[in-house]
Protein backbone atom coordinates (compact mmCIF):
# COMPACT_ATOMS: atom_id res chain seq x y z
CA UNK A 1 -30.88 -29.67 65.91
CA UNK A 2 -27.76 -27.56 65.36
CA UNK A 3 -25.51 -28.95 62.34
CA UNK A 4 -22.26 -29.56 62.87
CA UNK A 5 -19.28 -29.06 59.93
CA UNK A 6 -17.08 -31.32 61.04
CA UNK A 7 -19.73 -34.00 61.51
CA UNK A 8 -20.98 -33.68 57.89
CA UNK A 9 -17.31 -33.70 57.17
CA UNK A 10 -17.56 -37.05 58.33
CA UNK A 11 -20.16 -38.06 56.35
CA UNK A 12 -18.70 -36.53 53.15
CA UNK A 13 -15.54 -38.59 54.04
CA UNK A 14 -17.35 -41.59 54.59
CA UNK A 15 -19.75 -41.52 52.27
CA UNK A 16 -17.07 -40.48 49.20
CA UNK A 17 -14.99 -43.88 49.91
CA UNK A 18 -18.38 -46.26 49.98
CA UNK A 19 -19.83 -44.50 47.05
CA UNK A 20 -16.96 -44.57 44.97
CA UNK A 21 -15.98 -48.38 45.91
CA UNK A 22 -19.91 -49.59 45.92
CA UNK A 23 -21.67 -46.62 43.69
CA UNK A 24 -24.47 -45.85 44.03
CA UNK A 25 -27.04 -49.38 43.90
CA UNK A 26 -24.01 -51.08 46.28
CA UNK A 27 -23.75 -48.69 48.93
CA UNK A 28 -26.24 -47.75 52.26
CA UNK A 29 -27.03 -45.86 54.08
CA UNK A 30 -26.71 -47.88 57.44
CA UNK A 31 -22.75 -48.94 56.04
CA UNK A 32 -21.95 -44.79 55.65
CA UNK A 33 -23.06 -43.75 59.22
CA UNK A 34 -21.13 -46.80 60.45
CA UNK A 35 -18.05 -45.56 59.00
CA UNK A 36 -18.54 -42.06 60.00
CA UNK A 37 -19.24 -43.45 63.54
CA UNK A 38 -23.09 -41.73 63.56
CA UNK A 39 -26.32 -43.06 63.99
CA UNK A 40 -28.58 -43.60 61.02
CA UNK A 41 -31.04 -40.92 61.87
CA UNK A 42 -28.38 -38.64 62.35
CA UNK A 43 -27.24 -39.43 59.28
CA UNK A 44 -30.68 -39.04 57.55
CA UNK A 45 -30.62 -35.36 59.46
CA UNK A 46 -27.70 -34.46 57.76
CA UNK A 47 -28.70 -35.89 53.93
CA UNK A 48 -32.50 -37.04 53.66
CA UNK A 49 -31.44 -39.83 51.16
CA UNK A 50 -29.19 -41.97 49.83
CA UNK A 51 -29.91 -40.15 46.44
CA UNK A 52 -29.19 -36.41 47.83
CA UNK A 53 -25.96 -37.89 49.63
CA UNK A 54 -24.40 -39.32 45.85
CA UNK A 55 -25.55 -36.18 44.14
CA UNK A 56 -23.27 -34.21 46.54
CA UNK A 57 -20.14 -36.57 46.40
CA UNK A 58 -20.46 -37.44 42.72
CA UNK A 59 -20.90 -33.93 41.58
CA UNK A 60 -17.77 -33.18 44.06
CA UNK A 61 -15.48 -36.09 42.37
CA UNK A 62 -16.13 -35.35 39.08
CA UNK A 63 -15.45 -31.52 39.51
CA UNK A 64 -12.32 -32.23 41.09
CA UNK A 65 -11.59 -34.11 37.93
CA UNK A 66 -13.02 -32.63 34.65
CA UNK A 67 -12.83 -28.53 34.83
CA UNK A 68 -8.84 -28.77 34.09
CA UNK A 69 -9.48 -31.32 31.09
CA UNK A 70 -12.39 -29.45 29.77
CA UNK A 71 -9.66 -26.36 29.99
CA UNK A 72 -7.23 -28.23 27.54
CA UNK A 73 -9.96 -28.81 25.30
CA UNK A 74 -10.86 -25.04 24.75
CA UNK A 75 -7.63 -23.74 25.19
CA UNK A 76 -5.89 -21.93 22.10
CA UNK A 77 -2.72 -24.02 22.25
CA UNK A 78 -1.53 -25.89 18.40
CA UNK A 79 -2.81 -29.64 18.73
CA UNK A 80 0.14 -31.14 19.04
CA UNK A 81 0.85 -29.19 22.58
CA UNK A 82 -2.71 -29.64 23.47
CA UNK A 83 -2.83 -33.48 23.11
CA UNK A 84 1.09 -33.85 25.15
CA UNK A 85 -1.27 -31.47 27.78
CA UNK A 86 -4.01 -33.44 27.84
CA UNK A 87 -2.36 -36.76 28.59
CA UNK A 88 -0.02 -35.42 30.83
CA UNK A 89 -3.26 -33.64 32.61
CA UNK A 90 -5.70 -36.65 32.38
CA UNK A 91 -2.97 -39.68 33.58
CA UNK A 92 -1.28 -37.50 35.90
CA UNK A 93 -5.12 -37.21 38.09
CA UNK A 94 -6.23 -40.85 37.46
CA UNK A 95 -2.54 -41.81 38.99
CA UNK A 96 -3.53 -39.33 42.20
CA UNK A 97 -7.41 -41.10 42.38
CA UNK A 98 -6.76 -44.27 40.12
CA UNK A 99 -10.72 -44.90 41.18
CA UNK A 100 -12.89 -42.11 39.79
CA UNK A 101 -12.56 -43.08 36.22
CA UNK A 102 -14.45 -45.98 36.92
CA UNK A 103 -17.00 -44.62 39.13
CA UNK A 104 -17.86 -41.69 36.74
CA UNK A 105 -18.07 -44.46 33.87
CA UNK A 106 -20.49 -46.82 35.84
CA UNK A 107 -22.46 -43.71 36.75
CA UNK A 108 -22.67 -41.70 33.87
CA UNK A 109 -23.52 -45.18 31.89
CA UNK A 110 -26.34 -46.07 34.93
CA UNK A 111 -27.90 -42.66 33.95
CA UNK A 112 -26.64 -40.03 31.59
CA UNK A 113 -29.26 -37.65 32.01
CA UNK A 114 -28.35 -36.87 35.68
CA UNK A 115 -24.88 -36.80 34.91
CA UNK A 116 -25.99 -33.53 32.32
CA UNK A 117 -28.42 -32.10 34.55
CA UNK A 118 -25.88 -32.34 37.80
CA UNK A 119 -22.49 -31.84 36.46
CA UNK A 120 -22.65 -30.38 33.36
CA UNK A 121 -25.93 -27.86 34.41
CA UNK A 122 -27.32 -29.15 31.00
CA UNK A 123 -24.66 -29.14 28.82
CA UNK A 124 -23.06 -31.37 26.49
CA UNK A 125 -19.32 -31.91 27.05
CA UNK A 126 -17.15 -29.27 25.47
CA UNK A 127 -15.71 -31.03 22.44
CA UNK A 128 -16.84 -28.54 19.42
CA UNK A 129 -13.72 -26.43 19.54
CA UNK A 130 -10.88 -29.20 19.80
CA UNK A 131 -13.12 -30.86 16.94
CA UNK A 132 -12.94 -27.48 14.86
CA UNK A 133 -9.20 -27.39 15.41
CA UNK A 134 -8.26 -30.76 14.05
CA UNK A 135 -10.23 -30.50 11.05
CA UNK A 136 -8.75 -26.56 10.58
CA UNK A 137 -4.80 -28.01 10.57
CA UNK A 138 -6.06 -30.72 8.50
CA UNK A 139 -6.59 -28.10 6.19
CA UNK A 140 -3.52 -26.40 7.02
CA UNK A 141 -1.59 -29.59 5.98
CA UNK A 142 -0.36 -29.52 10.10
CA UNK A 143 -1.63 -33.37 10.49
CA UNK A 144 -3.11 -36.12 7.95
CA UNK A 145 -6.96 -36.35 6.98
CA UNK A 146 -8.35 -37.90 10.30
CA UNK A 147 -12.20 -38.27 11.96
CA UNK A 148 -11.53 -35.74 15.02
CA UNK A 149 -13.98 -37.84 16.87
CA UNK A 150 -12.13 -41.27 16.24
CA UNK A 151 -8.83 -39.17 17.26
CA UNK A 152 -10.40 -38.05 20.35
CA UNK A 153 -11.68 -41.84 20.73
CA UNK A 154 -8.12 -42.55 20.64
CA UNK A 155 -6.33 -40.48 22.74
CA UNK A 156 -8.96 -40.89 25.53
CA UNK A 157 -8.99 -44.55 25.37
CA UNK A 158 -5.21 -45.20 25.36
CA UNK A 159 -4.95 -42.85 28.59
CA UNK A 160 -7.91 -45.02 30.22
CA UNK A 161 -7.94 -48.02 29.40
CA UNK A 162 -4.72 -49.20 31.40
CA UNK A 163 -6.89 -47.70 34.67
CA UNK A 164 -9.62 -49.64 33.99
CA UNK A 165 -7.45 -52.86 33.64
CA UNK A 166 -5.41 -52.77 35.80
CA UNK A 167 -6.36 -55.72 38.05
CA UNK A 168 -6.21 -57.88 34.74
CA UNK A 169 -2.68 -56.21 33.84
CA UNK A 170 -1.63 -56.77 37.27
CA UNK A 171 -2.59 -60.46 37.81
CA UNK A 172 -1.27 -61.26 34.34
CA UNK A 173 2.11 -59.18 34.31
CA UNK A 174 2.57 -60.17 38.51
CA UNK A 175 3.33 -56.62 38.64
CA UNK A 176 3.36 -54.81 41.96
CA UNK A 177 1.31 -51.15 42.62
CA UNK A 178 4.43 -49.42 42.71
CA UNK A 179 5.79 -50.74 39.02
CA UNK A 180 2.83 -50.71 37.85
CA UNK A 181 1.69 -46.52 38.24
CA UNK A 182 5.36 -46.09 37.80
CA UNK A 183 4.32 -47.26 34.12
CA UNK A 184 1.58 -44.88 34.58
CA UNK A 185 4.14 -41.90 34.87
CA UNK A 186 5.55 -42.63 31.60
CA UNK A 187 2.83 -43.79 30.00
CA UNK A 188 1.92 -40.01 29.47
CA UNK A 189 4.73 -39.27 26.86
CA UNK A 190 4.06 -42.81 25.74
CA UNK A 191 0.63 -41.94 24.19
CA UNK A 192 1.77 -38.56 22.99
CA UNK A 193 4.42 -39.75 20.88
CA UNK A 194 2.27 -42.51 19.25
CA UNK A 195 -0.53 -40.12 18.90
CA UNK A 196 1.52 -37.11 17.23
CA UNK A 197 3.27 -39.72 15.09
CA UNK A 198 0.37 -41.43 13.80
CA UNK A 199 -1.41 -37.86 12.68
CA UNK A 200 1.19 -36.05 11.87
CA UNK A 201 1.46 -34.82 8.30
């Protein structure tokens, strides 16, 4: 049988919206031909397994999402312009695909060690240089005596946690989708200031 690209174009399409509302354990096979609008042997043609099939469309999300952070991280830029680029970088993505954070969190928690064989080829996230800087303009006087891993903690966590809430901040505030990534957009600067202000020296 002859493959077809726009048929497994399909099936990426199809099986990216499943597996990142169901993951992995919710989804099937038989729901992601439905929605493609194949048969389930075709289907099975295409990608032999379920397991094959989330490889391909979780390695695909999360490289649409991490190379440009990862970037910020090594880059040679002074801290302070590093951390207004990494918030600006990190909320301005979840606010385009408000969904992945989860999904890579459920995922990578569900099994680690595929998520360093398959999207980091079997290597450890690239934090050793941004840790290296803080402590360097700690010593430089640039910003106060602070854990670089409880910084990084910090900044991460007060761009993603709002994501990850947001049906709780929603249902509690009544807030809308439109006010509430419109908060999103300036939540960016929001984090940056507190962040610079509660390090700097």
């Amino acid at each position: 049988m002859q493959r077809d690209s726009s048929t497994e174009d399909r099936i990426l399409a199809s099986a990216r919206k499943i597996f990142l509302d169901r993951g992995l354990e919710g989804a099937r096979m038989q729901d992601i031909a439905d929605d493609a609008g194949i048969n389930k042997a075709l289907l099975h043609y295409y990608f032999r397994n379920k397991e094959k099939l989330f490889d391909t469309i979780f390695v695909q999300v999360v490289d649409e999402f991490l190379p440009r952070i990862f970037a910020i991280l090594n880059g040679d830029q002074p801290l302070f312009e590093k951390i207004k680029l990494f918030c600006s970088e990190y909320i301005g993505q979840i606010i385009q695909t408000p969904y992945v954070p989860m999904f890579i969190i459920q995922e990578v928690n569900r099994d680690p060690q595929r998520f360093i064989k398959k999207v980091m080829h079997g290597k450890h996230p690239p934090f050793q240089k941004i840790i290296a800087q803080i402590n360097q303009e700690i010593k430089q006087g640039i910003i106060k005596p602070t854990n670089p891993v409880q910084l990084l903690l910090n900044i991460i966590s007060l761009c993603i946690f709002p994501f990850l809430a947001r049906p709780m901040i929603q249902t509690v505030t009544g807030m809308s989708n439109k006010d509430f990534f419109h908060l999103m957009e300036q939540r960016s600067e929001e984090v940056c200031s507190m962040i610079i202000y509660s390090i700097k020296a």
